[in-house]
N, C-alpha and C. Protein backbone atom coordinates (compact mmCIF):
# COMPACT_ATOMS: atom_id res chain seq x y z
N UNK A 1 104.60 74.87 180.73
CA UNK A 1 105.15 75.26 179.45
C UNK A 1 104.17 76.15 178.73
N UNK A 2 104.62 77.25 178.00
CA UNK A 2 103.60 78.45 177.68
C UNK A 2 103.31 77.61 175.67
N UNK A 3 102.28 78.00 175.38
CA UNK A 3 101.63 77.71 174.30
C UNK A 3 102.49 78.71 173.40
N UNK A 4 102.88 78.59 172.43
CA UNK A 4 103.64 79.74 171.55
C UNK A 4 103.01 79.47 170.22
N UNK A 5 101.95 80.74 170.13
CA UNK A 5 101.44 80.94 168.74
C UNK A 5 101.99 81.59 167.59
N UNK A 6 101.92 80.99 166.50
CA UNK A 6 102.74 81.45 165.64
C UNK A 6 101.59 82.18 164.62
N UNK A 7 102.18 83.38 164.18
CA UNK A 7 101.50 84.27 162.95
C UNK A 7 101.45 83.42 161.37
N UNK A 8 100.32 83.39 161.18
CA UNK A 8 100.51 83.19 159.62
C UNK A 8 99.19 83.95 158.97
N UNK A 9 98.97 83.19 157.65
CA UNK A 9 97.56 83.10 157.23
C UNK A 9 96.76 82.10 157.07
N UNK A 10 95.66 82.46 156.94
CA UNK A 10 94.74 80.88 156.46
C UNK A 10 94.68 80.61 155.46
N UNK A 11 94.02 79.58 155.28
CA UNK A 11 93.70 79.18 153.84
C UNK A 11 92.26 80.12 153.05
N UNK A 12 91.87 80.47 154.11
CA UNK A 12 90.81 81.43 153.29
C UNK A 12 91.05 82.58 152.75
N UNK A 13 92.14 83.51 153.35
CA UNK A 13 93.04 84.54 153.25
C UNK A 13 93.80 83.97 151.95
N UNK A 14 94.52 83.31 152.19
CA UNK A 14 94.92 83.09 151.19
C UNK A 14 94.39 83.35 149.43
N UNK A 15 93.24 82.39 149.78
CA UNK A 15 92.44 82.19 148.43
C UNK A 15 91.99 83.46 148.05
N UNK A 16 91.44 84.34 149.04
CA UNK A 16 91.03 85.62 149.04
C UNK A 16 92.37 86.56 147.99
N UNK A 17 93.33 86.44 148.19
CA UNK A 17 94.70 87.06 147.94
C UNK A 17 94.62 86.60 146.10
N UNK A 18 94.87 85.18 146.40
CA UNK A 18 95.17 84.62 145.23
C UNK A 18 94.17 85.48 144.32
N UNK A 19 92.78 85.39 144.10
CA UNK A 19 91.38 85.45 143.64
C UNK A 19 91.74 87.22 143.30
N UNK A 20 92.03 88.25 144.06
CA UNK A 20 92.38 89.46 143.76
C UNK A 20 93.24 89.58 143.23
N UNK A 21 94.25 89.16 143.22
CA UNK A 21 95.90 89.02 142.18
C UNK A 21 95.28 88.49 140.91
N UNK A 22 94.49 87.56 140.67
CA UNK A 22 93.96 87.35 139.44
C UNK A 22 93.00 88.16 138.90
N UNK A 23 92.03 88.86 139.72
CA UNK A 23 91.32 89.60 139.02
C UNK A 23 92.54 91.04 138.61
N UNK A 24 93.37 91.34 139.29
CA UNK A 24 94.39 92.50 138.70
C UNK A 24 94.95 92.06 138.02
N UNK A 25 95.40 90.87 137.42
CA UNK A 25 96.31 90.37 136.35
C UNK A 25 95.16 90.53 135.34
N UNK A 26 94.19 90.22 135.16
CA UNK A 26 93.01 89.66 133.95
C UNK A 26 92.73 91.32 133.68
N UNK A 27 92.51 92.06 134.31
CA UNK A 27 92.38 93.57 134.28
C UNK A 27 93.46 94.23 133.72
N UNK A 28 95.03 93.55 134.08
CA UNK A 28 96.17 94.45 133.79
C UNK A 28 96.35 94.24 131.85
N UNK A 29 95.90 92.69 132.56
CA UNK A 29 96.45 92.10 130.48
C UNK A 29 95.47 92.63 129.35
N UNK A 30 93.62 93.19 129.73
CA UNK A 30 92.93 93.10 129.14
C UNK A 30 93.73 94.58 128.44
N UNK A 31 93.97 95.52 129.51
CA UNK A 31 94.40 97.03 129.43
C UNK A 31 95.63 96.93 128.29
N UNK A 32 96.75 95.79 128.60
CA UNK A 32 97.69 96.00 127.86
C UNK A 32 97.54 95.72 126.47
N UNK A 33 96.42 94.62 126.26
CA UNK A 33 96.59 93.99 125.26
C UNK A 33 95.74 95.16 124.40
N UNK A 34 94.80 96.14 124.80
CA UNK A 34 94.44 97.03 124.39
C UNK A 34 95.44 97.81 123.90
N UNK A 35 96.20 98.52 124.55
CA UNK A 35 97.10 99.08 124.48
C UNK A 35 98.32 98.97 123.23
N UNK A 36 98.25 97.78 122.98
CA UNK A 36 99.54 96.91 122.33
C UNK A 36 98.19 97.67 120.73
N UNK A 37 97.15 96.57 120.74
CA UNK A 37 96.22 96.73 119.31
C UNK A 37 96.47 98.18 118.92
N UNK A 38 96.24 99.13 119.91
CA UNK A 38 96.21 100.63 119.24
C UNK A 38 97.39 101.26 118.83
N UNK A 39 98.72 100.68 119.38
CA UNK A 39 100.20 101.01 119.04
C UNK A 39 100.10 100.71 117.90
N UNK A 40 99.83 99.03 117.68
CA UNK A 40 100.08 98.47 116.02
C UNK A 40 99.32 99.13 114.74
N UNK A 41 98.05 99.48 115.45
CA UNK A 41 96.98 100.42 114.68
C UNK A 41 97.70 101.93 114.24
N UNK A 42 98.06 102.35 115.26
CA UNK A 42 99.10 103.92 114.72
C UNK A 42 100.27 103.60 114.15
N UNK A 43 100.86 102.34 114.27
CA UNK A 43 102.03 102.06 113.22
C UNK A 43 101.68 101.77 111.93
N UNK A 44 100.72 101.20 112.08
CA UNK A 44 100.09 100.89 110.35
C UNK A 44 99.88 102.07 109.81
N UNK A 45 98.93 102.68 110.51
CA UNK A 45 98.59 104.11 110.01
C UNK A 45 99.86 105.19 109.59
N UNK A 46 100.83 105.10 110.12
CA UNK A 46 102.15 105.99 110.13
C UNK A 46 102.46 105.51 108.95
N UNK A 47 102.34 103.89 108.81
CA UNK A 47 103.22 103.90 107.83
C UNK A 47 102.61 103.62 106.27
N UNK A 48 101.24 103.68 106.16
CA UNK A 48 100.18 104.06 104.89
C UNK A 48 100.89 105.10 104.55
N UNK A 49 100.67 106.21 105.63
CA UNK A 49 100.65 107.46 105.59
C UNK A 49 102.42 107.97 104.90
N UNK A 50 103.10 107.20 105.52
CA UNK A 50 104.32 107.43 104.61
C UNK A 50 104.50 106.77 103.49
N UNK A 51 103.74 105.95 103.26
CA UNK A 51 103.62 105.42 101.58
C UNK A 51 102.93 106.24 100.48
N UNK A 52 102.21 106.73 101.04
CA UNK A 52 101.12 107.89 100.43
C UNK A 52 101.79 109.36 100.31
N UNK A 53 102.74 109.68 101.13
CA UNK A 53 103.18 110.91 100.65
C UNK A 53 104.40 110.37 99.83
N UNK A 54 105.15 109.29 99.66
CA UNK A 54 105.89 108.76 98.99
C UNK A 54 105.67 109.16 97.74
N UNK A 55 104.37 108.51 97.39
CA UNK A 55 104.02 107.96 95.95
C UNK A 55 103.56 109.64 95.74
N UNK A 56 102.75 110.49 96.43
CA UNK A 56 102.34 111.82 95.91
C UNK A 56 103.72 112.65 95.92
N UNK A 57 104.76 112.39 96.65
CA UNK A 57 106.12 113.01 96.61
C UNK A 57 106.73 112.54 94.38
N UNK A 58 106.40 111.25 94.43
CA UNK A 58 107.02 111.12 93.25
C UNK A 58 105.99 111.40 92.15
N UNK A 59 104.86 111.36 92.41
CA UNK A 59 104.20 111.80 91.26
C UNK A 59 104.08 113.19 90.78
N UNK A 60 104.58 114.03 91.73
CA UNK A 60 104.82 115.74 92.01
C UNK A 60 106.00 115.92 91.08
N UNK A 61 107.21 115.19 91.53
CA UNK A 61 108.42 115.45 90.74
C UNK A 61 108.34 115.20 89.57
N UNK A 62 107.36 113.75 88.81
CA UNK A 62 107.08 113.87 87.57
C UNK A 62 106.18 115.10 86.93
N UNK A 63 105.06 115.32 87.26
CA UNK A 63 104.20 116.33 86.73
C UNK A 63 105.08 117.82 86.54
N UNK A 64 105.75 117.77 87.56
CA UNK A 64 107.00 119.95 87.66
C UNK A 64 107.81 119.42 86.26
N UNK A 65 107.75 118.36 85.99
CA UNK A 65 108.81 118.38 84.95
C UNK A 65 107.95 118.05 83.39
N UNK A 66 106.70 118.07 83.34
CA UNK A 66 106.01 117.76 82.61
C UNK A 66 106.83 118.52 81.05
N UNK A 67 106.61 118.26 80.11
CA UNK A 67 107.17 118.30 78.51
C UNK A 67 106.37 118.50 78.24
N UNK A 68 105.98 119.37 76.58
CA UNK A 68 105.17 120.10 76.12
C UNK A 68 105.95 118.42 74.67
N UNK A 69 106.52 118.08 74.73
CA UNK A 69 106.22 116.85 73.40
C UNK A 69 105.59 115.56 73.37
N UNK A 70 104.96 115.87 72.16
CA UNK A 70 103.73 114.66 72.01
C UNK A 70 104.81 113.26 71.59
N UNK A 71 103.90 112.72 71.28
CA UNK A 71 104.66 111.30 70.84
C UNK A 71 103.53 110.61 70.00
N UNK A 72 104.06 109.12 69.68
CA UNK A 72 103.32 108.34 68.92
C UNK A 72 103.36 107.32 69.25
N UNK A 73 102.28 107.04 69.58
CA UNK A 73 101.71 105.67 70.31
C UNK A 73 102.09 104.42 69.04
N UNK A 74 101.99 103.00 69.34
CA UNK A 74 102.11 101.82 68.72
C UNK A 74 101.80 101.94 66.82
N UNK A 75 100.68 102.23 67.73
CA UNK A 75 99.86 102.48 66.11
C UNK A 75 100.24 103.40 64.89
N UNK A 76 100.83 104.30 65.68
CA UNK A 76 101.69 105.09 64.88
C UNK A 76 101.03 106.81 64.83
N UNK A 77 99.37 106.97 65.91
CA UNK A 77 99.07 107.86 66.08
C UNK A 77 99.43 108.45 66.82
N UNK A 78 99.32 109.91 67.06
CA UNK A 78 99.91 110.90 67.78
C UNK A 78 98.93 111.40 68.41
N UNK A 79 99.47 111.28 69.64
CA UNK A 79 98.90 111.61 71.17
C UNK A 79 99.58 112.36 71.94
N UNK A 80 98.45 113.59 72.57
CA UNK A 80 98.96 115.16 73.05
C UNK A 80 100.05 114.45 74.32
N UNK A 81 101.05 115.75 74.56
CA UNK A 81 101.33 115.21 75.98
C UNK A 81 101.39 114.84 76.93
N UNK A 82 100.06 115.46 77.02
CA UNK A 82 99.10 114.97 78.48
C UNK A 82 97.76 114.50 77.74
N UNK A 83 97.56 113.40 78.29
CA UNK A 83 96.39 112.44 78.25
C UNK A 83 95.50 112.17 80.00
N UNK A 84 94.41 112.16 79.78
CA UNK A 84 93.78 112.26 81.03
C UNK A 84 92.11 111.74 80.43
N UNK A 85 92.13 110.10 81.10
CA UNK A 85 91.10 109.54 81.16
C UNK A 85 90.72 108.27 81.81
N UNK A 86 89.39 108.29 82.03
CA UNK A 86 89.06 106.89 82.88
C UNK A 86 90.10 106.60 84.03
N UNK A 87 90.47 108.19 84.55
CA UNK A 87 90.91 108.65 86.03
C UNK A 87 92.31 108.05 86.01
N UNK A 88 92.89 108.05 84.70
CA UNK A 88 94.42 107.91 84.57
C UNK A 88 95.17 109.07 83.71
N UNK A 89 96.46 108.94 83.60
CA UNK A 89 96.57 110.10 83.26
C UNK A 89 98.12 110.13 82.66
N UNK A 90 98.65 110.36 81.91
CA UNK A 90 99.66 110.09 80.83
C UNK A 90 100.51 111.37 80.39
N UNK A 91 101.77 111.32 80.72
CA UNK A 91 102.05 112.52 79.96
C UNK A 91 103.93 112.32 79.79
N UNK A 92 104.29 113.37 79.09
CA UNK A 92 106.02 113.64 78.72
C UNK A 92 106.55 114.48 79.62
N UNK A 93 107.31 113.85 80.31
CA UNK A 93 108.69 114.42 81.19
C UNK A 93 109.74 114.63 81.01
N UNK A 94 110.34 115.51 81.41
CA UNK A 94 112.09 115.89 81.15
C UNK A 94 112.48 115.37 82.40
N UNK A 95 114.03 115.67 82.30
CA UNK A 95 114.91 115.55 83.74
C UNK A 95 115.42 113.62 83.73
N UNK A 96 115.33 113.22 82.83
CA UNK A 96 114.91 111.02 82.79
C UNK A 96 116.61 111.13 82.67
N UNK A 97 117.58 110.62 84.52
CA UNK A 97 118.37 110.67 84.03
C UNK A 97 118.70 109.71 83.59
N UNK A 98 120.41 109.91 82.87
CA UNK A 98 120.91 108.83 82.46
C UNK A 98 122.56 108.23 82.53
N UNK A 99 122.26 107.50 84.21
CA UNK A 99 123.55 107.16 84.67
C UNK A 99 124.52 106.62 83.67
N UNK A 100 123.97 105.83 83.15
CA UNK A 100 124.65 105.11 82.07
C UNK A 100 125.26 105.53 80.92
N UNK A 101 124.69 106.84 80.41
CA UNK A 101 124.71 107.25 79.10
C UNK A 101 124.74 106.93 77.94
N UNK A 102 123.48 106.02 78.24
CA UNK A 102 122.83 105.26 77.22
C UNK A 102 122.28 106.30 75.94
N UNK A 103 122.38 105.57 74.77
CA UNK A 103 121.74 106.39 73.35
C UNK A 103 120.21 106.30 73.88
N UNK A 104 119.74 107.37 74.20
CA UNK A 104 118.30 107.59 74.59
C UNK A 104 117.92 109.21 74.54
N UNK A 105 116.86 109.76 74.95
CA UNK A 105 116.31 110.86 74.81
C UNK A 105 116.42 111.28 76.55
N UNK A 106 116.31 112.03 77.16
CA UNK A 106 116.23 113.01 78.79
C UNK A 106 114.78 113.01 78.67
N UNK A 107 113.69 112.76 77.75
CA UNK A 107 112.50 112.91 78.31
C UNK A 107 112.23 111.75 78.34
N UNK A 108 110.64 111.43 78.93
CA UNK A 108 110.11 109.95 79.27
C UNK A 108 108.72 110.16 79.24
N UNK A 109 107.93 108.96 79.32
CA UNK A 109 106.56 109.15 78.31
C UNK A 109 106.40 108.00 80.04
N UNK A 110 105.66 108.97 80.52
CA UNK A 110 105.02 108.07 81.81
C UNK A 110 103.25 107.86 82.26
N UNK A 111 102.97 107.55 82.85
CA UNK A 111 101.15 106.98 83.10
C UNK A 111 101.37 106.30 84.57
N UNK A 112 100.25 107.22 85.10
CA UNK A 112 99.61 106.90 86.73
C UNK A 112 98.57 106.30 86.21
N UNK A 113 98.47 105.27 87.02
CA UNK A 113 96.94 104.31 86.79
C UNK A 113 96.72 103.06 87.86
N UNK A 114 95.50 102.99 87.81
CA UNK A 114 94.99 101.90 89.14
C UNK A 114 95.02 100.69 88.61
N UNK A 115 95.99 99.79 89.29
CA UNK A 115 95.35 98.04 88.83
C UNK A 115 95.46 97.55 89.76
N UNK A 116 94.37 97.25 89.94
CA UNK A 116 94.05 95.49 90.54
C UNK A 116 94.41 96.40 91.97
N UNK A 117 94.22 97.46 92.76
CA UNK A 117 93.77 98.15 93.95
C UNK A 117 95.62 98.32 93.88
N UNK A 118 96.05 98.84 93.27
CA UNK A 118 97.24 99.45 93.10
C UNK A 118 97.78 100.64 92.30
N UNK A 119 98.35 101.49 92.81
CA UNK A 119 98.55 103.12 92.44
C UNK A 119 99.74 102.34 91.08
N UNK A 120 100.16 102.29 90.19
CA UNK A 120 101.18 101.77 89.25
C UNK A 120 101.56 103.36 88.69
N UNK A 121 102.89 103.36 88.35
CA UNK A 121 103.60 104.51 87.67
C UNK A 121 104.18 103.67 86.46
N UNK A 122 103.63 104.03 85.37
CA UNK A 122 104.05 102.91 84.21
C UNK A 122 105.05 104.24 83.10
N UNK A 123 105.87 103.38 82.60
CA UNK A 123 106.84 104.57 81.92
C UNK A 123 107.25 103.42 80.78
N UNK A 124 107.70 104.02 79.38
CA UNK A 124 108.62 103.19 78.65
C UNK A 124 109.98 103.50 78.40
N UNK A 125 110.38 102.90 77.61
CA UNK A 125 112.15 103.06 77.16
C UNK A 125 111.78 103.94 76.37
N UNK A 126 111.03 104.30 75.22
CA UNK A 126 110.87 105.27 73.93
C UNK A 126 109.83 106.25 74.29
N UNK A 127 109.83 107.34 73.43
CA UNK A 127 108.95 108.21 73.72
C UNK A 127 107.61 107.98 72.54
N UNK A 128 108.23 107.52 71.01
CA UNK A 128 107.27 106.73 70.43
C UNK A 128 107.91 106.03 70.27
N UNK A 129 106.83 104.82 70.58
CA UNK A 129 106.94 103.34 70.93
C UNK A 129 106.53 102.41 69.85
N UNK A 130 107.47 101.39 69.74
CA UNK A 130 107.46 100.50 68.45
C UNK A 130 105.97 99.56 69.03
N UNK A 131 105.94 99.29 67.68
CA UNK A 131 105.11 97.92 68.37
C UNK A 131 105.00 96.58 69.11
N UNK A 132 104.39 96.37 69.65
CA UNK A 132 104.50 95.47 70.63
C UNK A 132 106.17 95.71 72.37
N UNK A 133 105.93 97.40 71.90
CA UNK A 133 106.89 97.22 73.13
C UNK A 133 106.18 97.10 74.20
N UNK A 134 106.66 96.72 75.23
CA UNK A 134 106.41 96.43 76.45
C UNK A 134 106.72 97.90 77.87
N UNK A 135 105.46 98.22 78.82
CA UNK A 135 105.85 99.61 79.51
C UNK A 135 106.88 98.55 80.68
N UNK A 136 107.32 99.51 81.64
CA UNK A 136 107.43 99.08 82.83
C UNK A 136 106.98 99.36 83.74
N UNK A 137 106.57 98.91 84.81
CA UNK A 137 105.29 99.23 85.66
C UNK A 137 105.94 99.03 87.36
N UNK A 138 106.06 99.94 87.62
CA UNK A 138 106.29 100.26 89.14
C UNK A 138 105.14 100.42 89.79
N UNK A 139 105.04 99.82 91.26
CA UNK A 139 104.03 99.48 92.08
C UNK A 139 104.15 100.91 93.38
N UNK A 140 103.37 101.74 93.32
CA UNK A 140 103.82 102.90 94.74
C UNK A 140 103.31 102.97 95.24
N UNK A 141 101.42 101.93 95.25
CA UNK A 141 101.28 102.08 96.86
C UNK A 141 99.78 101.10 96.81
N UNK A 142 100.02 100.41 97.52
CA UNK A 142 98.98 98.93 97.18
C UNK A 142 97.72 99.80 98.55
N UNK A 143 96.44 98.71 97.98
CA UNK A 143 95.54 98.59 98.84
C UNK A 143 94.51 100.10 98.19
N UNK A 144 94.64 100.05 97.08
CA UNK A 144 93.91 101.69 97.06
C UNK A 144 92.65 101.36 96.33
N UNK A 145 91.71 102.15 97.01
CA UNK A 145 90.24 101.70 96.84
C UNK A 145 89.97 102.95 95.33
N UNK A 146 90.49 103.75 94.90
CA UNK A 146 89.86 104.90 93.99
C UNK A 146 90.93 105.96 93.69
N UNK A 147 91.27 106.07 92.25
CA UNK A 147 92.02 107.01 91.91
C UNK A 147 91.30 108.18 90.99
N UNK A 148 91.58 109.30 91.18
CA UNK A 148 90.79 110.32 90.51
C UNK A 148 91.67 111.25 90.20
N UNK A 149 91.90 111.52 88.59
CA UNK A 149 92.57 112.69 88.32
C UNK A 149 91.85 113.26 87.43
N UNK A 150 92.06 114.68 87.03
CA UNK A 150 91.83 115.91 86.63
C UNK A 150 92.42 116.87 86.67
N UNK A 151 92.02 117.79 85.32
CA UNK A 151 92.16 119.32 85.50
C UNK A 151 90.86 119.98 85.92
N UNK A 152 90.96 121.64 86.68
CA UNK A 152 90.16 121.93 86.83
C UNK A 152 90.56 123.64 86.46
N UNK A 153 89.07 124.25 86.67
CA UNK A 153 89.25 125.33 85.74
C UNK A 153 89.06 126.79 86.84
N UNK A 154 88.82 127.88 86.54
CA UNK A 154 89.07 128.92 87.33
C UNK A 154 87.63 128.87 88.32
N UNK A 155 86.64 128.12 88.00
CA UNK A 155 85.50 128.06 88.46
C UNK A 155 85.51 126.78 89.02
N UNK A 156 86.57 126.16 89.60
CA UNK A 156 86.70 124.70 90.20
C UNK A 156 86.07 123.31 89.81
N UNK A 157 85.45 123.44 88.61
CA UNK A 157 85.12 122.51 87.54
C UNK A 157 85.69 121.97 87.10
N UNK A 158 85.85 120.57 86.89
CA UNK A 158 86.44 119.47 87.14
C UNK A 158 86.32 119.02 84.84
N UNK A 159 87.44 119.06 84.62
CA UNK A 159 87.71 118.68 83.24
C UNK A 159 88.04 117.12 83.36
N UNK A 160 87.87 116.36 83.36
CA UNK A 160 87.81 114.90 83.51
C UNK A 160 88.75 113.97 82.11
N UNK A 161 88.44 114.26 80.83
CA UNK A 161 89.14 114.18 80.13
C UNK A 161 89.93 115.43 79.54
N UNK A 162 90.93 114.93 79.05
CA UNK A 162 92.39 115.65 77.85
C UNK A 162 93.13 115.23 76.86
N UNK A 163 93.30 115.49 75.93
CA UNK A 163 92.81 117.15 75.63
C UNK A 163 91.19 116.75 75.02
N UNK A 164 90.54 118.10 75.68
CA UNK A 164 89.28 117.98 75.00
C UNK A 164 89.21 119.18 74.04
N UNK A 165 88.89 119.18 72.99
CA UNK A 165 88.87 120.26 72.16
C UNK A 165 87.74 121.00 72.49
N UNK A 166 86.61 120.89 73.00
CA UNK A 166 85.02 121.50 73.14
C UNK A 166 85.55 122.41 74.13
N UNK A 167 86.42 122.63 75.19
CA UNK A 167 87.18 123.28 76.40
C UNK A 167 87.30 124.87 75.99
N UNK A 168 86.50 125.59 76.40
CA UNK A 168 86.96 127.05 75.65
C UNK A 168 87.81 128.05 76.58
N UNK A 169 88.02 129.21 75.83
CA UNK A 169 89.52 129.85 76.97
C UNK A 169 89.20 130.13 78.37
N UNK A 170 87.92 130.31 78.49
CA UNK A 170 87.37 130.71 79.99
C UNK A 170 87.49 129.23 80.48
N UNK A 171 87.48 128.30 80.25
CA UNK A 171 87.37 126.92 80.67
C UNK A 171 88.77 126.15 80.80
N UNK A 172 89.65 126.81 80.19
CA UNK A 172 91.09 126.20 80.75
C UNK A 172 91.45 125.85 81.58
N UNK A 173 92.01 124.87 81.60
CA UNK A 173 92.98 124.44 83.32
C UNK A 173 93.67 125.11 83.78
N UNK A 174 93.48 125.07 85.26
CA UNK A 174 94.65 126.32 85.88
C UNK A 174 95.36 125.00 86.93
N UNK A 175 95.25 123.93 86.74
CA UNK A 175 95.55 123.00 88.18
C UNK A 175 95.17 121.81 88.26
N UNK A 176 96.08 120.75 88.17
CA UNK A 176 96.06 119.42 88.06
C UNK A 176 95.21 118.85 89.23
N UNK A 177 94.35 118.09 89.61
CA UNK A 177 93.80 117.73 90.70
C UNK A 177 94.29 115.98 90.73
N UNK A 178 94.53 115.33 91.70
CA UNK A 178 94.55 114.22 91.89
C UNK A 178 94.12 113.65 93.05
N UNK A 179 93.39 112.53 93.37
CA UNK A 179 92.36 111.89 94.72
C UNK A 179 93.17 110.95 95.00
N UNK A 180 93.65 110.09 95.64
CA UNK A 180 94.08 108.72 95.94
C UNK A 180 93.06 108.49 97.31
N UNK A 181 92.15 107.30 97.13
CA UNK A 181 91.29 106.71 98.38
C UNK A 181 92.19 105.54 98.99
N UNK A 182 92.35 105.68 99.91
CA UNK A 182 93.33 104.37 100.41
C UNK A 182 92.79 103.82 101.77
N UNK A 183 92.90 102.46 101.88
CA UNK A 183 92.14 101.79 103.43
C UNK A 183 92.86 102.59 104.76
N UNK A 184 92.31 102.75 105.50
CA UNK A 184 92.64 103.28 107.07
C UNK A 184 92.92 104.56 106.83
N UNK A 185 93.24 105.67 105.75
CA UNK A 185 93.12 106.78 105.85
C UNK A 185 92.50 107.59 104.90
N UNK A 186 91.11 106.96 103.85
CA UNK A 186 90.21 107.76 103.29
C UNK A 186 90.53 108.42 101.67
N UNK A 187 90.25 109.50 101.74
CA UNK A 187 90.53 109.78 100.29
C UNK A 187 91.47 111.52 100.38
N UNK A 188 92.67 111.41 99.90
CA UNK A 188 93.40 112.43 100.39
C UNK A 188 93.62 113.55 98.75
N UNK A 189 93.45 114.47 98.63
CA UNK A 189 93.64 115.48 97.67
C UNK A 189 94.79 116.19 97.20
N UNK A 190 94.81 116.28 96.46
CA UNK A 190 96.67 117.38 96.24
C UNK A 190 96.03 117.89 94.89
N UNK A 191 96.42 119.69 95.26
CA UNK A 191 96.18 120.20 93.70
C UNK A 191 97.54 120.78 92.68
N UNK A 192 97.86 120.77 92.10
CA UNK A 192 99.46 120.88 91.25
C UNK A 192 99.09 121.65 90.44
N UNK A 193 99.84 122.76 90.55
CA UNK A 193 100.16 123.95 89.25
C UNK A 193 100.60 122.93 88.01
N UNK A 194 99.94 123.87 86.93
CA UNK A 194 100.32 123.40 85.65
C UNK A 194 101.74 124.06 85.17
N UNK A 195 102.61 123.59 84.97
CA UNK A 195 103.93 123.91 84.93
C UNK A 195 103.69 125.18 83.68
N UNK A 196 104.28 126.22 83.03
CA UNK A 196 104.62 126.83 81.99
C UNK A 196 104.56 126.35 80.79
N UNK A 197 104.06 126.72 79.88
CA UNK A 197 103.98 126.01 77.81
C UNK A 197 103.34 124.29 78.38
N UNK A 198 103.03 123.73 79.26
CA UNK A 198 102.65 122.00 79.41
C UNK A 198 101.41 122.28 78.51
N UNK A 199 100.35 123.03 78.45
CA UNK A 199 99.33 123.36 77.50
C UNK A 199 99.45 124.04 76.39
């Protein structure tokens, strides 16, 4: 009777097999899981980045519409249209519609300002404001490390406050400057024409 050998593997082969399938799995997952972190990393980033032109998209449409009328604060003093200090910045807009057609005015008395690491667009119901009214405060883009606004002048000199009266005609603003610093993408610039009569 003939001996009939049969093909297989061993157990050392085996282990050998197993031991390389694991080192390509531990290699495949380290790669993917890499892979996966830097996707989520460019989605975050995409989507800062579309929050940030958001909020500079709407702060654009307010400033083109900027108003040459002052108003009167609480107190009952009168404050220019544009206000610009301690890197916030305040001013009168036209265009405020009004679905409703509510008894109100088409302009609006609005303020960009940082709280608590947040870009806020604060606006009221009145253009002068009674006392003790209350603004409303819209949130357009959290996480922001530094806000910086200004005018600047034909010599790229940075006017920091407004209105300053000491400002002479060679020293006028030709161009709104605004900074927003925000986490994962730095500190981004936009410069804005001063609309017609806003000065």
């Amino acid at each position: 009777m003939r001996n009939i050998r049969t093909s297989g593997f061993t157990l050392l082969e085996m282990v050998v097999a197993v031991a390389i399938f694991a080192i390509m799995a531990a290699i495949a997952y380290t790669g993917l899981n890499h892979t996966i972190k830097i996707g989520k990393q460019v989605s975050e980033s995409n989507q800062r980045l579309s929050e940030l032109q958001f909020a500079l998209s709407y702060f654009s449409r307010d400033w083109l519409q900027v108003s040459s009328r002052k108003v009167r604060n609480q107190y009952g003093d009168e404050e220019s249209n544009i206000v610009i200090e301690d890197n916030s910045i305040s001013f009168t807009r036209g265009g405020w519609a009004n679905l409703l057609q509510r008894k109100r005015s088409n302009l609006q008395r609005v303020q960009y300002l940082l709280v608590d690491n947040k870009l806020v667009r604060r606006h009221w119901l009145s253009l002068d404001q009674g006392i003790g009214e209350e603004p409303f405060d819209s949130v357009l883009l959290h996480n922001v490390n530094a806000l910086e606004v200004h005018f600047v002048d034909a010599l790229e000199k940075s006017i920091d406050t407004w209105p300053d009266e000491l400002v002479l005609d060679e020293r006028r603003p030709i161009a709104l400057k605004i900074g927003v610093d925000i986490s994962q993408l730095g500190k981004t610039w936009r410069y804005l024409e001063i609309p017609d009569g806003a000065l």
